[in-house]
N, C-alpha and C. Protein backbone atom coordinates (compact mmCIF):
# COMPACT_ATOMS: atom_id res chain seq x y z
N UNK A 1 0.83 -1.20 0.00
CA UNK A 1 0.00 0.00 0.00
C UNK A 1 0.87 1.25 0.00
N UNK A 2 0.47 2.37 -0.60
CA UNK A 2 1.11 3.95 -0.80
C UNK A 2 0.82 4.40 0.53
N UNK A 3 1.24 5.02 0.67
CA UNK A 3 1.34 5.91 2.25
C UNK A 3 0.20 6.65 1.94
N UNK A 4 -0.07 7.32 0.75
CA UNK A 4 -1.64 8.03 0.96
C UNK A 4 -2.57 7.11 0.84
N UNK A 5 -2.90 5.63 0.60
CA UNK A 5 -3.76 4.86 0.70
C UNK A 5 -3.99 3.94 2.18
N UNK A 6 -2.83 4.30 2.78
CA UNK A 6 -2.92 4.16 4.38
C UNK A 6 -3.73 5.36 4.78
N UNK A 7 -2.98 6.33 4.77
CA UNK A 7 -3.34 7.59 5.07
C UNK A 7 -5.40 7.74 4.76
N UNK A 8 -5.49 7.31 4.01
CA UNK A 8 -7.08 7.46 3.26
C UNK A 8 -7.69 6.13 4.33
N UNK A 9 -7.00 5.25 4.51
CA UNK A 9 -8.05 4.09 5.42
C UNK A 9 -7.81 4.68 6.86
N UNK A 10 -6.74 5.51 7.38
CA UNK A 10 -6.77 5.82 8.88
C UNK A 10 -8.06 7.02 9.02
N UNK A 11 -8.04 7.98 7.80
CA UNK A 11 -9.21 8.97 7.50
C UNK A 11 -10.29 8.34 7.96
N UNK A 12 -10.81 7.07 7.00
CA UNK A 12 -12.02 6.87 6.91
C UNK A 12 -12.31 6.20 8.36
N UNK A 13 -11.31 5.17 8.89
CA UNK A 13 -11.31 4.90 10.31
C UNK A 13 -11.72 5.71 11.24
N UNK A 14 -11.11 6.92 11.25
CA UNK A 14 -11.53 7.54 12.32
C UNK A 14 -12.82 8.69 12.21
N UNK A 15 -13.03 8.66 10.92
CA UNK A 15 -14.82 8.93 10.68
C UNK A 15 -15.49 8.19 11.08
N UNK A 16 -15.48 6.55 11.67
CA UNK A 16 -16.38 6.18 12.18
C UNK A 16 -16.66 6.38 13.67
N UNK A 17 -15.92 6.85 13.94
CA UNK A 17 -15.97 7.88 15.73
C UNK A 17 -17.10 8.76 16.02
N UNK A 18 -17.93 9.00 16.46
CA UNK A 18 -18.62 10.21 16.77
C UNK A 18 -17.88 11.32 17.20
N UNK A 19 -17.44 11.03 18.95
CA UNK A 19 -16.75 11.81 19.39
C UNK A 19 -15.11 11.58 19.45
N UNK A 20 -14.74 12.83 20.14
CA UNK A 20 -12.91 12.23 20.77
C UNK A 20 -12.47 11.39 21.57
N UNK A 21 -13.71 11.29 22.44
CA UNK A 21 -13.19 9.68 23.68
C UNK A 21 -13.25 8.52 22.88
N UNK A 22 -14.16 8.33 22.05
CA UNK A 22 -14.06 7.33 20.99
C UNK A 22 -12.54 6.94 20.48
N UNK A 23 -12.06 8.17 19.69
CA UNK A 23 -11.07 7.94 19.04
C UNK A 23 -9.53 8.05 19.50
N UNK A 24 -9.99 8.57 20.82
CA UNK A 24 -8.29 8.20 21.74
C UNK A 24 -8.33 6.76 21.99
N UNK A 25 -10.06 6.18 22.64
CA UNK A 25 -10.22 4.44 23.40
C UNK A 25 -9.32 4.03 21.41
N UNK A 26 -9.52 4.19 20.21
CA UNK A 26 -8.89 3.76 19.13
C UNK A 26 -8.03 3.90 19.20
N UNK A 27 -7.13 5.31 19.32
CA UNK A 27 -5.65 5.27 19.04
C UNK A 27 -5.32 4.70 20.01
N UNK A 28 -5.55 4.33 21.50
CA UNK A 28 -5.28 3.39 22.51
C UNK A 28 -4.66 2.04 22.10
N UNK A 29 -6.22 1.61 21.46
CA UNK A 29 -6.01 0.42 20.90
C UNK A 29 -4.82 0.11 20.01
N UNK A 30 -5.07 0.96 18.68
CA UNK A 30 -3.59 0.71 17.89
C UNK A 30 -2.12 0.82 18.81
N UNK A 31 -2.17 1.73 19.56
CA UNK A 31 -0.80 1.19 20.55
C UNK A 31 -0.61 0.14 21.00
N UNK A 32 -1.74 -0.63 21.08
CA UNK A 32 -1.65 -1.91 22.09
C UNK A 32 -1.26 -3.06 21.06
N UNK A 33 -1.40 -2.42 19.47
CA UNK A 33 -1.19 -3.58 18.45
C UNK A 33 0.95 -3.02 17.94
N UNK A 34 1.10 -2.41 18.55
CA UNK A 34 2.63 -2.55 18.26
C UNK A 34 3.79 -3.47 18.82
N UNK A 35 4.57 -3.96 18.05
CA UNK A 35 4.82 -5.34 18.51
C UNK A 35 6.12 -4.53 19.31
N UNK A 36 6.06 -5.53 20.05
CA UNK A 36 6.79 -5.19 21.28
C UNK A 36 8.87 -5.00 20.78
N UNK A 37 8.72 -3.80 21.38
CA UNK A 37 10.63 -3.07 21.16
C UNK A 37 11.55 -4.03 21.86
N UNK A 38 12.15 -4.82 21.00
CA UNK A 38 13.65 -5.25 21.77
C UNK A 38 14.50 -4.07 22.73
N UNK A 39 14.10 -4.82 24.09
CA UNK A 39 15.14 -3.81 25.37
C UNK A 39 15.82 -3.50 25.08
N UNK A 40 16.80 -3.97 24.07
CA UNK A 40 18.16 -3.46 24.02
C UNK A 40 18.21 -1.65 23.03
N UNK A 41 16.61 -1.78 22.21
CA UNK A 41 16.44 -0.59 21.63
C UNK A 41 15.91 0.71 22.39
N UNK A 42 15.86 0.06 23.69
CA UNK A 42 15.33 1.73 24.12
C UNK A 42 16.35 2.36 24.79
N UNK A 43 17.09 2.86 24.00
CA UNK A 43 18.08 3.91 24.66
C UNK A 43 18.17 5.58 24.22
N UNK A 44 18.87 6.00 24.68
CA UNK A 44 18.95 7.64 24.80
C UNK A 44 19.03 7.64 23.78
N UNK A 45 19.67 7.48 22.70
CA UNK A 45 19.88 8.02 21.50
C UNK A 45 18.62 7.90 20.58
N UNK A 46 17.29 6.61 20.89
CA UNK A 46 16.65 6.15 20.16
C UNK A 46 15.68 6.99 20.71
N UNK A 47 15.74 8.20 21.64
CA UNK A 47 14.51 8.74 22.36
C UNK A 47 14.10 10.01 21.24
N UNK A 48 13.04 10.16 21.20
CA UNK A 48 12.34 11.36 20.35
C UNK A 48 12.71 12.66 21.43
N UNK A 49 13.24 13.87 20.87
CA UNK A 49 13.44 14.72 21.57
C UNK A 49 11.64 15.77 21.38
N UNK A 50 11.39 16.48 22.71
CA UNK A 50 10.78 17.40 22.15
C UNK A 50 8.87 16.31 22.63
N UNK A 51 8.82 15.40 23.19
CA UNK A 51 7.94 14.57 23.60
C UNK A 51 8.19 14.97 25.44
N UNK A 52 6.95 14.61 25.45
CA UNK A 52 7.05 15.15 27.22
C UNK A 52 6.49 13.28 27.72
N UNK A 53 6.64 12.54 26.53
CA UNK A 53 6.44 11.08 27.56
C UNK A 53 7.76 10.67 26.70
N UNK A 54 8.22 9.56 27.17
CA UNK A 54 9.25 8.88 26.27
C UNK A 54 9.15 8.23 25.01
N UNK A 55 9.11 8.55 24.15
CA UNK A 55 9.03 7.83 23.05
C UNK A 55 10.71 7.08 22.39
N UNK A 56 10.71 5.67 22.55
CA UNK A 56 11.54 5.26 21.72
C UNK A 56 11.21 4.78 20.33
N UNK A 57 12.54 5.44 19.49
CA UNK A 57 12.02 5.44 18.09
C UNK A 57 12.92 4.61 17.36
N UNK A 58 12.72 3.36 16.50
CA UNK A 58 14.20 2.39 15.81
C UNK A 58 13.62 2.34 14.71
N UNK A 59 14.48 2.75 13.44
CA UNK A 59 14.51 2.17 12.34
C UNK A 59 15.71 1.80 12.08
N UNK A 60 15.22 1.07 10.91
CA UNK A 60 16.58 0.09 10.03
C UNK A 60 16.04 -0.18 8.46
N UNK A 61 16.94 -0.02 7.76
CA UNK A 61 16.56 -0.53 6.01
C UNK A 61 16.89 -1.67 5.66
N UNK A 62 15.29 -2.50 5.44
CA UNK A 62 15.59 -3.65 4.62
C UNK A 62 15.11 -3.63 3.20
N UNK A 63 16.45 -4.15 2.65
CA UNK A 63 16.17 -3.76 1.48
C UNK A 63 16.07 -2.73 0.86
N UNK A 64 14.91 -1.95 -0.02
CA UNK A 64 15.30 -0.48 -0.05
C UNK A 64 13.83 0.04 0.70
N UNK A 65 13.15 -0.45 1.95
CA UNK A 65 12.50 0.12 2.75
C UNK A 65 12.59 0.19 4.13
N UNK A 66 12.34 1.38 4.81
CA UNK A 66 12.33 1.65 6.38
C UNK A 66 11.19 1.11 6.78
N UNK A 67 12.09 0.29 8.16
CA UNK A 67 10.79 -0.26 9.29
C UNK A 67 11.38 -0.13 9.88
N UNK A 68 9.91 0.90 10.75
CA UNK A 68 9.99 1.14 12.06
C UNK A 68 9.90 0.58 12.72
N UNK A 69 9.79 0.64 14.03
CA UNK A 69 9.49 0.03 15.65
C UNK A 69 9.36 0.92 16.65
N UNK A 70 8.64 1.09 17.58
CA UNK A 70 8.41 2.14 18.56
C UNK A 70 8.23 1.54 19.83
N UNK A 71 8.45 2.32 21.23
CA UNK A 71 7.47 2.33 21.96
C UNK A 71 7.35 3.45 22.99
N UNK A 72 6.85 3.45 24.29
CA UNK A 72 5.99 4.82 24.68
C UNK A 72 5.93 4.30 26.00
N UNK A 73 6.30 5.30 26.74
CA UNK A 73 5.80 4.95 28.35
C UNK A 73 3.96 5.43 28.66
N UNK A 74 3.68 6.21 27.36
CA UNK A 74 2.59 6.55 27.36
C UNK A 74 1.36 6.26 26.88
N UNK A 75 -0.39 5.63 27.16
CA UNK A 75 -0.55 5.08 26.32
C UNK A 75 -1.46 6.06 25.26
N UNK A 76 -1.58 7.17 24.94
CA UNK A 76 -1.87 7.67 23.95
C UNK A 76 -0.59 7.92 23.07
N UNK A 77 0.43 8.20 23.43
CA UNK A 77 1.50 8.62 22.98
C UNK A 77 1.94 7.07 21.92
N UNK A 78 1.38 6.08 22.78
CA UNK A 78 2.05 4.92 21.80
C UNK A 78 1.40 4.80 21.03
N UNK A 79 -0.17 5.09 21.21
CA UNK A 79 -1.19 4.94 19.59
C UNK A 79 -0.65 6.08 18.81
N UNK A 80 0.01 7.56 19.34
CA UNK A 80 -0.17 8.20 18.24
C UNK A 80 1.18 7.42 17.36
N UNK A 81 2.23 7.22 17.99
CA UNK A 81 3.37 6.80 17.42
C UNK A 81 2.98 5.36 16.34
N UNK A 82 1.88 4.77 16.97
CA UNK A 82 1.41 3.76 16.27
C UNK A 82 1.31 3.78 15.19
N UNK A 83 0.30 4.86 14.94
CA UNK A 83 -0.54 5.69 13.92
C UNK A 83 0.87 6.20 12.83
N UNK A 84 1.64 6.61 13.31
CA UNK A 84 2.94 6.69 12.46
C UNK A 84 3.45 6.06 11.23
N UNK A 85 3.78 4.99 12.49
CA UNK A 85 4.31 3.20 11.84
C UNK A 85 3.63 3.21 11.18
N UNK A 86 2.42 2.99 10.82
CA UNK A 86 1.45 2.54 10.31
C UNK A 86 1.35 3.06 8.74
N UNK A 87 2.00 4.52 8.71
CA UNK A 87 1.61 5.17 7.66
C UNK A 87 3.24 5.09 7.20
N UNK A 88 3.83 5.10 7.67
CA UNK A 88 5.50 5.18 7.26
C UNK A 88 6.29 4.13 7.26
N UNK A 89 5.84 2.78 7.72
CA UNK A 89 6.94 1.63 7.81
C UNK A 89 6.31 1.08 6.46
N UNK A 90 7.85 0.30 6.29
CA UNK A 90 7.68 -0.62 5.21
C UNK A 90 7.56 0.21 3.79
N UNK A 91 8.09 1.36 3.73
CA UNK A 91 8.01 2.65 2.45
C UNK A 91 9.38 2.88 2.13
N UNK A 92 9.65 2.86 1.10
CA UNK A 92 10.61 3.83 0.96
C UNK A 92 11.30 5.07 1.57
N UNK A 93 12.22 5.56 1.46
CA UNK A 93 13.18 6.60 1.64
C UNK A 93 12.37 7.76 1.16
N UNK A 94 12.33 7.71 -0.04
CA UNK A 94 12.00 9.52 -0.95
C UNK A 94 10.38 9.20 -0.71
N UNK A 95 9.76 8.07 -0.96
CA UNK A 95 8.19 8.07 -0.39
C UNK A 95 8.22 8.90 0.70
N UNK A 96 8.80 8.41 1.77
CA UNK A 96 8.43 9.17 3.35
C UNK A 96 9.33 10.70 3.00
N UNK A 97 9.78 10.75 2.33
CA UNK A 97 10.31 12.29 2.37
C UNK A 97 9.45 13.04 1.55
N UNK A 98 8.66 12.89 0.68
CA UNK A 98 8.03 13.54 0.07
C UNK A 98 6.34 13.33 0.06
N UNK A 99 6.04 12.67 1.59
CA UNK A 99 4.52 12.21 2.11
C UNK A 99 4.22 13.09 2.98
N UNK A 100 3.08 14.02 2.61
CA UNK A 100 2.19 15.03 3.45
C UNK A 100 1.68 14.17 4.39
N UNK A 101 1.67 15.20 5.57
CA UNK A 101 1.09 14.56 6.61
C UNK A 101 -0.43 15.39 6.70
N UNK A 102 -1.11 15.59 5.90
CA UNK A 102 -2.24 16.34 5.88
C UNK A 102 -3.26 15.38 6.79
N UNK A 103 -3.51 13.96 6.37
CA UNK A 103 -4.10 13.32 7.34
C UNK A 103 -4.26 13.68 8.87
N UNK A 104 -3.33 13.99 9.32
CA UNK A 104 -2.81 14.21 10.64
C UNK A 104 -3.95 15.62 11.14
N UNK A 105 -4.64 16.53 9.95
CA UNK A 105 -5.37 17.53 10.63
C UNK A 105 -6.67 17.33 9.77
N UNK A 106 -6.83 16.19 9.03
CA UNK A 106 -8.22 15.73 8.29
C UNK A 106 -8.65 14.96 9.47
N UNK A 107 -8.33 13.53 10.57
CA UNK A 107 -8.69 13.44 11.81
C UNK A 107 -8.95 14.15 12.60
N UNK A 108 -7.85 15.58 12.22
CA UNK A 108 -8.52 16.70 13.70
C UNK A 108 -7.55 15.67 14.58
N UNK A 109 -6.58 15.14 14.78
CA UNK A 109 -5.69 14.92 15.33
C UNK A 109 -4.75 15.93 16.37
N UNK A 110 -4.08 16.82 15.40
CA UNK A 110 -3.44 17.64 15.86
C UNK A 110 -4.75 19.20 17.11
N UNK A 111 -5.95 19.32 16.54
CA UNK A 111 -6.64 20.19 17.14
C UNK A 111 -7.40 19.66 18.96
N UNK A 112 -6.80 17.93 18.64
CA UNK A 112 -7.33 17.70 19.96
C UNK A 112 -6.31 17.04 21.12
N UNK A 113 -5.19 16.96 20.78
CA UNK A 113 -3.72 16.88 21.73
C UNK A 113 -3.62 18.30 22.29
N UNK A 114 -3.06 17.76 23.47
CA UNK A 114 -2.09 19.33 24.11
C UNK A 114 -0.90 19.57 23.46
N UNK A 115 -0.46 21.05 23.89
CA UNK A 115 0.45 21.46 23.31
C UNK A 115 1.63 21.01 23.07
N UNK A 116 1.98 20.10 24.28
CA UNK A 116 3.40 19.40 24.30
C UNK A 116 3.17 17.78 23.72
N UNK A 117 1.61 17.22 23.45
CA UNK A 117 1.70 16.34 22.80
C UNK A 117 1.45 16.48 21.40
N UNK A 118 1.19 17.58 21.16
CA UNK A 118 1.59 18.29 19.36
C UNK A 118 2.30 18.68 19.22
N UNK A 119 3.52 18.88 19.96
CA UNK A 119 4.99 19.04 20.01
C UNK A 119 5.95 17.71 19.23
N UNK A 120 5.05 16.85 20.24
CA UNK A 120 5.90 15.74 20.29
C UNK A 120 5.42 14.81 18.59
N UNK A 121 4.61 15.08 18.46
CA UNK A 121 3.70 14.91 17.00
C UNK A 121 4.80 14.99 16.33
N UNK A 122 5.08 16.58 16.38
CA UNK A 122 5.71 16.89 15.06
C UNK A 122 7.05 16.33 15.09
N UNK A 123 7.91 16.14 16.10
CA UNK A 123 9.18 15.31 16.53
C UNK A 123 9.59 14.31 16.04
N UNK A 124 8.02 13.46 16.13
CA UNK A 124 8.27 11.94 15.67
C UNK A 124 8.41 12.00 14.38
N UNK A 125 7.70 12.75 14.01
CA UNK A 125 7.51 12.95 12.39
C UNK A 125 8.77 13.64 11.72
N UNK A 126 9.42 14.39 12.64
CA UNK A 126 10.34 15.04 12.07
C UNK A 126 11.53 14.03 11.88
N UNK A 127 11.65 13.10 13.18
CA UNK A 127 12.69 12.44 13.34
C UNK A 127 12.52 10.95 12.25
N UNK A 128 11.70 10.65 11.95
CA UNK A 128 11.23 9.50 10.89
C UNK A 128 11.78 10.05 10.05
N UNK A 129 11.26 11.21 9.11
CA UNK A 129 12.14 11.50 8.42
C UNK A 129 13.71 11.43 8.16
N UNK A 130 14.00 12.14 9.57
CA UNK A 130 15.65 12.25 9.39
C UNK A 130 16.24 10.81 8.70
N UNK A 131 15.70 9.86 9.63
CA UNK A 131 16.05 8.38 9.27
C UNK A 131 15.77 7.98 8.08
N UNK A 132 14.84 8.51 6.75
CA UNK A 132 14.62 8.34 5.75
C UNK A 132 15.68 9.32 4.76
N UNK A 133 15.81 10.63 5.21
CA UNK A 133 17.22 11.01 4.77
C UNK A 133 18.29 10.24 4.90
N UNK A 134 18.52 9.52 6.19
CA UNK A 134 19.69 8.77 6.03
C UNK A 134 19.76 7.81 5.29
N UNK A 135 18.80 6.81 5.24
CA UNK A 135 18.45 5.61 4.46
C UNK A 135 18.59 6.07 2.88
N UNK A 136 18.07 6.98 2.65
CA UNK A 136 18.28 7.44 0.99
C UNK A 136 19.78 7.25 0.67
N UNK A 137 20.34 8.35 1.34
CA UNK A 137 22.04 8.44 1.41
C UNK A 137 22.57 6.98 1.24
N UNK A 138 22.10 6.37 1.90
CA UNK A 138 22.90 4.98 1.74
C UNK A 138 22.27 4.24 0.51
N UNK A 139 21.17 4.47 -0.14
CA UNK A 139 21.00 3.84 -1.03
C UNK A 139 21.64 4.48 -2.54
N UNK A 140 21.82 5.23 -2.27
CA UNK A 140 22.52 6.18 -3.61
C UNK A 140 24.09 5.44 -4.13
């Protein structure tokens, strides 16, 4: 699947919500479906800066695509990170560098986090990237 055809099924997913308690008990859930981080990956270096819970963040390139792995001392923080993975693992390099995150305010995502967990939003997102800059580099 294209990252905007993820992106288009997390949309329509979370149109079936009425409200926001609905769709945090969801992004809950998707945290609870991330497979569990090898201990040895949660270290300082793998931490998202700019998050006010811990987020550990690992990628690696197989082949010529990034997969992620995450996890979260937090449990909204791990669905949103979920929600990530979801749209960015298993993609390409220049895919994830050149994938709008518009989804992210078609949920109304970003309008219903606090400030420091729309901080941390943009972090993860920023820092996925970086790792897709790097991954490119090495594929060149």
């Amino acid at each position: 699947m294209t990252i905007e055809e993820i992106q288009k099924e997390l949309i329509d997913e979370f149109s079936l919500f009425d409200d926001w308690m609905q769709k945090y008990e969801y992004m809950i859930e998707l945290g609870k479906t991330l497979p569990i981080i090898d201990p040895k990956l949660k270290t300082d270096d793998r931490l998202i800066k700019g998050c006010q819970s811990k987020v550990w963040l690992h990628a690696e390139l197989k082949g010529d695509y990034v997969v992620f792995t995450a996890d979260s001392d937090a449990i909204i923080t791990k669905g949103i990170v979920a929600i990530l993975i979801r749209v960015f693992t298993n993609q390409k390099p220049e895919a994830i560098l050149n994938a709008n995150t518009n989804f992210i305010d078609e949920i109304g995502l970003k309008d219903h986090l606090s400030p420091t967990r729309a901080n941390g939003l943009v972090s993860m997102i920023k820092q996925m990237k970086l790792y897709a800059v790097a991954y490119q580099a090495q594929l060149k």
